[in-house]
N, C-alpha and C. Protein backbone atom coordinates (compact mmCIF):
# COMPACT_ATOMS: atom_id res chain seq x y z
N UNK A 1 28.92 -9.75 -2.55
CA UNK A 1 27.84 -10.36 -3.28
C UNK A 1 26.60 -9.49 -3.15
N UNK A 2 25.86 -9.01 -4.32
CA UNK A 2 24.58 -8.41 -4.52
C UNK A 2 23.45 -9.47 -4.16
N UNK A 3 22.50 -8.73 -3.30
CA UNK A 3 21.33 -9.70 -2.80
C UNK A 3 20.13 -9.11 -3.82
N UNK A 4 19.42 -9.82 -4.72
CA UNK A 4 18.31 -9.44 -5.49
C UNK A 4 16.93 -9.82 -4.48
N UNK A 5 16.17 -8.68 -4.53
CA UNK A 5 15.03 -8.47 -4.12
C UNK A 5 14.17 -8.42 -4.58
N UNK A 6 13.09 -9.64 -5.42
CA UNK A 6 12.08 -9.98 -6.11
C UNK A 6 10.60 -9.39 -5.49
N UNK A 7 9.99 -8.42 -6.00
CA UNK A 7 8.49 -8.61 -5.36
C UNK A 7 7.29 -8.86 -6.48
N UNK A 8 7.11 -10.00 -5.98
CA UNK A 8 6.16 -10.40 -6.83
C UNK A 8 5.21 -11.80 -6.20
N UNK A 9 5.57 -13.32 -7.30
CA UNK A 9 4.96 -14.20 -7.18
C UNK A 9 5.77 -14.87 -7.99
N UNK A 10 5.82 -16.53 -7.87
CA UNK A 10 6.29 -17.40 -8.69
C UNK A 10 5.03 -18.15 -9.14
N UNK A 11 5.46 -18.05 -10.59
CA UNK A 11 4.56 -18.85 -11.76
C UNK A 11 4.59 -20.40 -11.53
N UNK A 12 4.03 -21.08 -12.89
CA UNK A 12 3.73 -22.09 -12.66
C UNK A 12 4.69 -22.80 -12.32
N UNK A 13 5.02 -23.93 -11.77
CA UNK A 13 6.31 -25.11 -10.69
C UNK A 13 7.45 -24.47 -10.98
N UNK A 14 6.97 -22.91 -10.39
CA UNK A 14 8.64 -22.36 -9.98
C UNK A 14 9.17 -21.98 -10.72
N UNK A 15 9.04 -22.11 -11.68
CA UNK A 15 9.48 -21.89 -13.25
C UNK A 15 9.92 -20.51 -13.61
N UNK A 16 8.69 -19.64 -13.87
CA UNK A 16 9.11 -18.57 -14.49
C UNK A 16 8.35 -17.63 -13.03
N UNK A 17 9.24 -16.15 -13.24
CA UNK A 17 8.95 -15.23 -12.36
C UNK A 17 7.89 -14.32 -12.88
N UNK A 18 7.12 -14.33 -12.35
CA UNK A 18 6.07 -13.43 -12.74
C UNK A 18 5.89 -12.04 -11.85
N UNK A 19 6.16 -10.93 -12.02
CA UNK A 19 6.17 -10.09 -11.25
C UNK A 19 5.13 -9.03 -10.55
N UNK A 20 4.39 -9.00 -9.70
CA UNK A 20 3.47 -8.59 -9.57
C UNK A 20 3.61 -7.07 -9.22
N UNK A 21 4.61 -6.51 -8.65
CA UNK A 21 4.79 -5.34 -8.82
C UNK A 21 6.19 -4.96 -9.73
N UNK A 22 6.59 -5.78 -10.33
CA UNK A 22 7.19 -5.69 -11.21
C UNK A 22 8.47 -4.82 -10.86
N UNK A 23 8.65 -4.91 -9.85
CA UNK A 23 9.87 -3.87 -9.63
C UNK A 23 11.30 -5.03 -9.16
N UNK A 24 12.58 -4.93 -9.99
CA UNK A 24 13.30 -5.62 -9.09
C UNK A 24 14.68 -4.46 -9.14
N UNK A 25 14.88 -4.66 -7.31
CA UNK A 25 16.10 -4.01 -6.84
C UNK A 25 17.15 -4.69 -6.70
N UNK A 26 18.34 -4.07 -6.19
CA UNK A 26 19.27 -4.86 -6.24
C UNK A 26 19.45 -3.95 -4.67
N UNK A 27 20.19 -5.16 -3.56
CA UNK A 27 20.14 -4.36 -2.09
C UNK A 27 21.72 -3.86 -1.56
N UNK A 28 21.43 -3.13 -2.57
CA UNK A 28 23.07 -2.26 -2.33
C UNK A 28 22.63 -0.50 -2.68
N UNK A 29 23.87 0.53 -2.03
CA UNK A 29 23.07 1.58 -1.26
C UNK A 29 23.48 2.51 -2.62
N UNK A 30 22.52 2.95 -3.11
CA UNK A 30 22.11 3.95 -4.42
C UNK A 30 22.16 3.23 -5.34
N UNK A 31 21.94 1.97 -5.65
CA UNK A 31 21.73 0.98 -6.83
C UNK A 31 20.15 1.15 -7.47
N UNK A 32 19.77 1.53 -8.01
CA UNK A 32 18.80 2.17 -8.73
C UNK A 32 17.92 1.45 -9.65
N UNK A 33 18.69 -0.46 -9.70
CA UNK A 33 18.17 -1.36 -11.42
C UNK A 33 16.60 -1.40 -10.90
N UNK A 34 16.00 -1.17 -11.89
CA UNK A 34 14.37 -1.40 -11.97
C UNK A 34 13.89 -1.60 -13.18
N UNK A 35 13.41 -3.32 -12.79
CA UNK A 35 12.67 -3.59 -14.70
C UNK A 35 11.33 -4.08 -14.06
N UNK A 36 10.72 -4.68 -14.94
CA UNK A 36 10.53 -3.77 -16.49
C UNK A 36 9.83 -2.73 -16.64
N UNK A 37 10.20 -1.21 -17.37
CA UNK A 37 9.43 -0.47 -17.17
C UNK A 37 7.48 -0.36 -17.71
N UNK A 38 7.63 -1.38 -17.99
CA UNK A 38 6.07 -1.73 -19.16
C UNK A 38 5.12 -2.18 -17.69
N UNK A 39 5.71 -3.00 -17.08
CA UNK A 39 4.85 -3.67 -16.17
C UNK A 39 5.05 -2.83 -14.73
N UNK A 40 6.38 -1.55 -14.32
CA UNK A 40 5.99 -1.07 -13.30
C UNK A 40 5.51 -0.17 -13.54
N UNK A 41 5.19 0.45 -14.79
CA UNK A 41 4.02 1.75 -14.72
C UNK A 41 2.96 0.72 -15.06
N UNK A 42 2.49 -0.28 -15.01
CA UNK A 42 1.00 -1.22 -15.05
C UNK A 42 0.13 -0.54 -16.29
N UNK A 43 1.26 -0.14 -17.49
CA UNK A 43 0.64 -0.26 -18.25
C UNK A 43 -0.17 -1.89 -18.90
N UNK A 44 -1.41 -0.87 -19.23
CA UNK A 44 -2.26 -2.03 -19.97
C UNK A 44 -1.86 -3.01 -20.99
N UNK A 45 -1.61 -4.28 -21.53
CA UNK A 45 -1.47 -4.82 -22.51
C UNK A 45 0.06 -5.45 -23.36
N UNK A 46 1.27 -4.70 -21.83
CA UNK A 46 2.45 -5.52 -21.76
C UNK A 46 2.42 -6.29 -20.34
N UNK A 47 3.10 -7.44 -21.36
CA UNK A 47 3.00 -8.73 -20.13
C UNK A 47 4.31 -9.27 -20.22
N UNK A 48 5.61 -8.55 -20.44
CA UNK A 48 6.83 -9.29 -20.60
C UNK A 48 7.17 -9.55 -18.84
N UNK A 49 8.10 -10.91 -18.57
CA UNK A 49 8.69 -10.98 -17.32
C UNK A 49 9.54 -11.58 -17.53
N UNK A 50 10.11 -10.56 -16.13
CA UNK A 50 12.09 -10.29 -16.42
C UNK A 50 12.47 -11.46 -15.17
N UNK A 51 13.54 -12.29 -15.67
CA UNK A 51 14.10 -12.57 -14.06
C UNK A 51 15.62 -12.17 -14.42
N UNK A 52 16.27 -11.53 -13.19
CA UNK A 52 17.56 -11.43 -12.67
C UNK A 52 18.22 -12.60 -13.34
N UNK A 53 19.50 -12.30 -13.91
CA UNK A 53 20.09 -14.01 -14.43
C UNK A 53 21.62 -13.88 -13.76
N UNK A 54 22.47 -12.28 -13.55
CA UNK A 54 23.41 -12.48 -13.02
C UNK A 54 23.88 -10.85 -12.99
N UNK A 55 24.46 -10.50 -11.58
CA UNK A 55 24.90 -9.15 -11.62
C UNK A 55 26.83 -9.28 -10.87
N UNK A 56 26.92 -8.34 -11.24
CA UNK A 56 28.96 -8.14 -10.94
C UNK A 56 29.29 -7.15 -11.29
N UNK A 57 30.27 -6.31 -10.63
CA UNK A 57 31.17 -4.98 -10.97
C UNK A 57 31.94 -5.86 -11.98
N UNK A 58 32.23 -5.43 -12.98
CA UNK A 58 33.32 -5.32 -13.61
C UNK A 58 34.73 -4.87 -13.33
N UNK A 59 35.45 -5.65 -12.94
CA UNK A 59 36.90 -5.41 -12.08
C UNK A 59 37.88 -4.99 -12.84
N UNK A 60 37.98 -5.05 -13.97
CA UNK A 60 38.90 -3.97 -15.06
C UNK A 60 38.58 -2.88 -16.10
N UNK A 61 36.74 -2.64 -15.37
CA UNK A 61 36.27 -1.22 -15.78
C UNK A 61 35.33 -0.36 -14.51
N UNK A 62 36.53 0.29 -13.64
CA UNK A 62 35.71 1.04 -12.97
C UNK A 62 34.88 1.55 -13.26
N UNK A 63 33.66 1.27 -11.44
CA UNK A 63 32.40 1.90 -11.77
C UNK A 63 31.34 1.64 -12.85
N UNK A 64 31.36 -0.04 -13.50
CA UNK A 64 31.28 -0.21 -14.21
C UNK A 64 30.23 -1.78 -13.99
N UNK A 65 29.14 -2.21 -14.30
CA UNK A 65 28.91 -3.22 -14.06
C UNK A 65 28.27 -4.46 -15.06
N UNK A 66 28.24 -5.43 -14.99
CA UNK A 66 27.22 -6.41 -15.93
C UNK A 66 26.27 -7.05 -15.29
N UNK A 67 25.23 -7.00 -15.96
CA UNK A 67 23.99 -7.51 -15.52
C UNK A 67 23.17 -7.72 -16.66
N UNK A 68 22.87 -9.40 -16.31
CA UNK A 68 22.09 -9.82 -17.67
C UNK A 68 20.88 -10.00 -16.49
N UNK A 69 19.86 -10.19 -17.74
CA UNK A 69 18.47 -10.87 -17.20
C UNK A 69 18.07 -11.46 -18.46
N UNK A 70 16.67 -12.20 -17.99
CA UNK A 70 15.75 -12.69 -19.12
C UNK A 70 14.55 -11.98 -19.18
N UNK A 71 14.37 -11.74 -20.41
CA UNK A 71 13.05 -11.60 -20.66
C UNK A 71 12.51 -12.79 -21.35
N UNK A 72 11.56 -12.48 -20.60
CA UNK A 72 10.21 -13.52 -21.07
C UNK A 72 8.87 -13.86 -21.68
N UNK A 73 8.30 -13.57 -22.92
CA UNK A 73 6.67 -13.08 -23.71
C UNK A 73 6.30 -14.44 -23.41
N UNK A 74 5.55 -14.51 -23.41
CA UNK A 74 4.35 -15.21 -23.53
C UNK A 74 3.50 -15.21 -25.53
N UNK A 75 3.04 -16.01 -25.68
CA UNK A 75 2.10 -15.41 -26.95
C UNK A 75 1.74 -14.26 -27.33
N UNK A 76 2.43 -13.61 -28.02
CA UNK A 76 1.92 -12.16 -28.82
C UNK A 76 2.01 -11.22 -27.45
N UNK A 77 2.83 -11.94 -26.75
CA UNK A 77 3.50 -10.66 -25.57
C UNK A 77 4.43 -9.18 -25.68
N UNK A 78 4.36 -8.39 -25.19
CA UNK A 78 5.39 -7.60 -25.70
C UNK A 78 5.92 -6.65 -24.14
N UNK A 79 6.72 -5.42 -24.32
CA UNK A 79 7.22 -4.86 -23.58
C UNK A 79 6.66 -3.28 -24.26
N UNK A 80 6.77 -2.35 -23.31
CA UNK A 80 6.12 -0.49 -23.63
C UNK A 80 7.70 -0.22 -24.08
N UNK A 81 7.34 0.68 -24.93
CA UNK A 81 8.47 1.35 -25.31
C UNK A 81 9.56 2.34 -24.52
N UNK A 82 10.98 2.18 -24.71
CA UNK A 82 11.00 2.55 -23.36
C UNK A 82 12.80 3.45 -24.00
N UNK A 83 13.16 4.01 -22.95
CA UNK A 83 14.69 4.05 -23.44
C UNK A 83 15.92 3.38 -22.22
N UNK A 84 16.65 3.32 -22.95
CA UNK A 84 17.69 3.12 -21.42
C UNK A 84 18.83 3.93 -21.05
N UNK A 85 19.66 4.13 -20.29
CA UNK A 85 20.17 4.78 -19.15
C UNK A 85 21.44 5.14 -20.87
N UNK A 86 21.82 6.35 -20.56
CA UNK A 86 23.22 7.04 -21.20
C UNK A 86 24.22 6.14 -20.67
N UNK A 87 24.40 5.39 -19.38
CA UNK A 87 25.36 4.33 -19.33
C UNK A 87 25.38 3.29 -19.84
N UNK A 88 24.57 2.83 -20.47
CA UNK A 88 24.57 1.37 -20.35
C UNK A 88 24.64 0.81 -22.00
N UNK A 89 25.36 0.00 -22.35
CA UNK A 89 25.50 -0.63 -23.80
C UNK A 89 25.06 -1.81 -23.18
N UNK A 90 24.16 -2.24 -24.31
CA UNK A 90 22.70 -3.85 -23.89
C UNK A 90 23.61 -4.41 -25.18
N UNK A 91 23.35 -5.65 -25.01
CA UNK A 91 23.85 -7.03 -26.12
C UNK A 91 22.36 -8.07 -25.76
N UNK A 92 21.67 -8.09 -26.65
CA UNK A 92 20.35 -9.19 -26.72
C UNK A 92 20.64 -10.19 -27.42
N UNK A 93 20.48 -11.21 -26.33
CA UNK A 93 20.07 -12.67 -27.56
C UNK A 93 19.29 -13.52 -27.24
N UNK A 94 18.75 -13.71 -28.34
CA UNK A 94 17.35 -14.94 -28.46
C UNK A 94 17.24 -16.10 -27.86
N UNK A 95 16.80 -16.44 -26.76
CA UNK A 95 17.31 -17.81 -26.11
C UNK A 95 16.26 -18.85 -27.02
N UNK A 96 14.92 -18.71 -27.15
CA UNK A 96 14.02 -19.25 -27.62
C UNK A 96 13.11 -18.27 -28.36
N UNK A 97 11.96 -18.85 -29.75
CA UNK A 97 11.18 -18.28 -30.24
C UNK A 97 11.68 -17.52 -31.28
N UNK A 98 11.00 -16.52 -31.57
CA UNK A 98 11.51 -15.04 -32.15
C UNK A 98 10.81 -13.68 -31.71
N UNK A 99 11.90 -12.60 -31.57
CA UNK A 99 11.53 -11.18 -31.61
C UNK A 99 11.99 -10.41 -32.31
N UNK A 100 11.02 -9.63 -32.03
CA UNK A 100 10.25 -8.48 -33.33
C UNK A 100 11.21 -7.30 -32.14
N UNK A 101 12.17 -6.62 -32.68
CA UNK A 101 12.99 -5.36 -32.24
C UNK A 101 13.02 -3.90 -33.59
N UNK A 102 12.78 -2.89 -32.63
CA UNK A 102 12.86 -1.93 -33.32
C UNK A 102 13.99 -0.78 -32.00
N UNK A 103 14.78 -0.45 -32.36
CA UNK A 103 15.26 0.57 -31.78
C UNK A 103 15.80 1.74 -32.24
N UNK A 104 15.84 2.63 -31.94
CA UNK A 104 15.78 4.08 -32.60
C UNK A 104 15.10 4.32 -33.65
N UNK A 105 15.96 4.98 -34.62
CA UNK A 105 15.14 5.03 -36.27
C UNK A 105 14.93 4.18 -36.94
N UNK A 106 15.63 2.68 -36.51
CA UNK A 106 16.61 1.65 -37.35
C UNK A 106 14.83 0.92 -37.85
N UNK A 107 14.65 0.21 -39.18
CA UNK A 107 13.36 -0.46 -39.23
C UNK A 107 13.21 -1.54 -38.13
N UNK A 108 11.93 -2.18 -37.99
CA UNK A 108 11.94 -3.26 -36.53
C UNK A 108 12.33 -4.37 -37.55
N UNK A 109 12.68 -5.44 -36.77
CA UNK A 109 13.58 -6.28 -37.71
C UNK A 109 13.16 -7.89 -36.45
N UNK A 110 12.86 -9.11 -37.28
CA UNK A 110 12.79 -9.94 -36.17
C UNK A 110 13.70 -11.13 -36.02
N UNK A 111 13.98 -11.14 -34.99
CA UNK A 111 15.79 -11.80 -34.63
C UNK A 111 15.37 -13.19 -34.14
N UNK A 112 15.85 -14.70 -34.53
CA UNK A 112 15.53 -16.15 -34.31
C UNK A 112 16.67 -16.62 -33.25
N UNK A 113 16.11 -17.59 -32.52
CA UNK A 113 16.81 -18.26 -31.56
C UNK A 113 18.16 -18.34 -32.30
N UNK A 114 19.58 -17.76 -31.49
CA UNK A 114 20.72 -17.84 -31.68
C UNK A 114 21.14 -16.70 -32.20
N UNK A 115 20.18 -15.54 -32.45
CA UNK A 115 20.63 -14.28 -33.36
C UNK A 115 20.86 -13.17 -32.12
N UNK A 116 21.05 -12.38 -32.47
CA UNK A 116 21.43 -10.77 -31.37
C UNK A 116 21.30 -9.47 -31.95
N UNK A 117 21.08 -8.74 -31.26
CA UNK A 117 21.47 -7.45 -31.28
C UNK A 117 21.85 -6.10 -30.50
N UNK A 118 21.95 -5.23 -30.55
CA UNK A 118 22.47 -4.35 -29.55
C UNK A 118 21.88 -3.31 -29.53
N UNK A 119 22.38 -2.46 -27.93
CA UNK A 119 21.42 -1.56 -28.12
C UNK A 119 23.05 -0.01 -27.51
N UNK A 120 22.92 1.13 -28.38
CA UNK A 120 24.06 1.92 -27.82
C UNK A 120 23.35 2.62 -26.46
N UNK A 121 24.14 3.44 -25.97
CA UNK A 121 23.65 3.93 -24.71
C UNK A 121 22.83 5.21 -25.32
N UNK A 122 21.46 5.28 -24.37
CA UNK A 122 20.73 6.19 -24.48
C UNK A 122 19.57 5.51 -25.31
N UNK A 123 19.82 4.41 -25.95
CA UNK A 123 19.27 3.90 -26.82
C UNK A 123 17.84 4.02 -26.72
N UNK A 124 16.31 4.20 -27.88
CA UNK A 124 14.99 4.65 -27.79
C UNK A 124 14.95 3.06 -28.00
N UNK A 125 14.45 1.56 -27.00
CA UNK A 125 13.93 0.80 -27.78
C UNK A 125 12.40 1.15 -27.89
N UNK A 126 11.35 1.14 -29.05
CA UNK A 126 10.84 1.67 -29.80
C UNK A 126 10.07 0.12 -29.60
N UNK A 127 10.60 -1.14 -30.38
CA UNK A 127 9.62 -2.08 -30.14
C UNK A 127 10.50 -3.30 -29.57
N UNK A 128 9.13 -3.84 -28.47
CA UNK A 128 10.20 -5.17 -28.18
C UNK A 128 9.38 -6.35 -28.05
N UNK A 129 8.93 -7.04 -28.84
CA UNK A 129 7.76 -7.85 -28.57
C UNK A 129 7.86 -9.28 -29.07
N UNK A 130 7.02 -9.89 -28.58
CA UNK A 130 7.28 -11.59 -29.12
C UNK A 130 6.73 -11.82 -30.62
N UNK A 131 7.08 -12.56 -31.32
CA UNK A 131 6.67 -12.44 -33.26
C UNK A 131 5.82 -13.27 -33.33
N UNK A 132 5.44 -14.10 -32.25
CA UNK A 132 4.16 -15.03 -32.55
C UNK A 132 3.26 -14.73 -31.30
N UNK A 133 1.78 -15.08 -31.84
CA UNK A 133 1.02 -15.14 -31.73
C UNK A 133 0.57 -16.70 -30.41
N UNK A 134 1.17 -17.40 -31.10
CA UNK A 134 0.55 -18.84 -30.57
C UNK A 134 2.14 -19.49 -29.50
N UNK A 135 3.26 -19.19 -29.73
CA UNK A 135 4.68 -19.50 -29.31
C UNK A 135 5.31 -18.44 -28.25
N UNK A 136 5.70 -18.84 -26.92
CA UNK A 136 6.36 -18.14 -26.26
C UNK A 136 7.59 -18.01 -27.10
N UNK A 137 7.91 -16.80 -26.35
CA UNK A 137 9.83 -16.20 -26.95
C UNK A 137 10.16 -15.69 -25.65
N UNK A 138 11.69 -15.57 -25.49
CA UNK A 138 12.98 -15.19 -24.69
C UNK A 138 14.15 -14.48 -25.03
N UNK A 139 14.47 -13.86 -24.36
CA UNK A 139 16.15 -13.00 -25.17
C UNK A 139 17.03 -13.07 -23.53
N UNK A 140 18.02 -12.58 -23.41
CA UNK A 140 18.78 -12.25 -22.38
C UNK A 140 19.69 -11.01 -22.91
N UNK A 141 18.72 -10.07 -21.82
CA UNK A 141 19.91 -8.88 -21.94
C UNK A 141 20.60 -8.81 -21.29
N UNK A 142 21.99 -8.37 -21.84
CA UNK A 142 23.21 -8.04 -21.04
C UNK A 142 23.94 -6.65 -21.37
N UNK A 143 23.45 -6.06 -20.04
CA UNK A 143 23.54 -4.73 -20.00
C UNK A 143 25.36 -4.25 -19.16
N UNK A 144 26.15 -3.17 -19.86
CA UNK A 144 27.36 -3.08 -19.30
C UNK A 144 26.95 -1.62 -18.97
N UNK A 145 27.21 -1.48 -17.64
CA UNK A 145 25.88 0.14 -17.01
C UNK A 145 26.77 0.62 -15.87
N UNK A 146 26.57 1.81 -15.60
CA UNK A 146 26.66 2.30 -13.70
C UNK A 146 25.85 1.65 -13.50
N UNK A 147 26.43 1.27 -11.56
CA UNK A 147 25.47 0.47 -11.21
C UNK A 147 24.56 1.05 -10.84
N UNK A 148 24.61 2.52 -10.52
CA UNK A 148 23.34 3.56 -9.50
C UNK A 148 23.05 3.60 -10.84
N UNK A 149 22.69 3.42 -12.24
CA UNK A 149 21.43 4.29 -13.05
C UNK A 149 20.31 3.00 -12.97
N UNK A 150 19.47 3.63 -13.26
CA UNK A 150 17.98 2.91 -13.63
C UNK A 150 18.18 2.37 -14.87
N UNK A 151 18.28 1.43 -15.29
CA UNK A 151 18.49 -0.11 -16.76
C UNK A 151 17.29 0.93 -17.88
N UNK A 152 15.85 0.78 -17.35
CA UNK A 152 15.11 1.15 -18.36
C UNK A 152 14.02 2.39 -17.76
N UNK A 153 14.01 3.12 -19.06
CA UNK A 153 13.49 4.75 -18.66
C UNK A 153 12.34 4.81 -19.09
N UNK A 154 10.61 4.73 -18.94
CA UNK A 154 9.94 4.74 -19.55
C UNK A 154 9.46 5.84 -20.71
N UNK A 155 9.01 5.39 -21.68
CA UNK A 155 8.67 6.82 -22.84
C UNK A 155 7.59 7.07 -22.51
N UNK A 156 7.73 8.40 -22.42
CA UNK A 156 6.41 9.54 -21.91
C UNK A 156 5.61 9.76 -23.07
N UNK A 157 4.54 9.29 -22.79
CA UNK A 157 3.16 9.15 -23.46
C UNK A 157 2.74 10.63 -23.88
């Protein structure tokens, strides 16, 4: 069993994780997951927060693992643009709200509670943000990765 190592703070009655250094590890030896990259470089003006939702080797694909989380906006919240790991194929879906996704060249396109999309490995996501203004939104990614790479790579400014 993987032990997740939160540093941060818990939001309002426990509810949602708010991360104050925004970094979460996983405590196993060269395991590398660290989200979100928007909030651990403290860039200005993303406020997405991630919680851990479930991690596991994959037992009939060596070296191989799944790990979903949530993301979480707030009103007219979003995430920095970022890429992710050459291992890892992401599957997103909308738990609540709507988001506004752009990845690679593809146009940004905005996906409603119950919709999905994917991301291939190496993938540039480009935009990832909540579509309203006044309404929180949610997705859950589920990432199929090595477990030693880093989930998300920040884009160099």
């Amino acid at each position: 069993m993987r032990m997740i190592k939160l540093t941060g703070f818990i939001g309002s009655a426990g509810i949602a994780v708010a991360l104050a250094s925004t970094t979460l590890y996983a405590n196993m030896p060269g395991h590398k997951t660290v989200i979100p990259v928007s909030q651990k470089m403290g860039a200005p003006g993303f406020d997405e927060t991630v919680r851990p939702v479930f991690e596991r080797a994959i037992p009939n694909i060596p070296g191989k693992s799944l790990i979903a989380v949530e993301v979480i906006y707030p009103p007219g919240g979003k995430s920095a643009p970022h890429f992710h790991t050459k291992s890892a194929f992401i599957y997103a879906h909308v738990l609540s709200g709507a988001i506004r996704s752009q990845v690679d060249g593809e146009p940004a396109k905005v996906y409603q509670v119950g919709e999905g999309f994917y991301e291939n490995p190496g993938s540039h996501h480009r935009v990832s943000e909540n579509s309203s203004a006044t309404e929180p939104a949610s997705l859950l990614a589920v990432f199929i990765t090595d477990p030693t790479d880093t989930l998300t790579i920040p884009q160099q400014q």
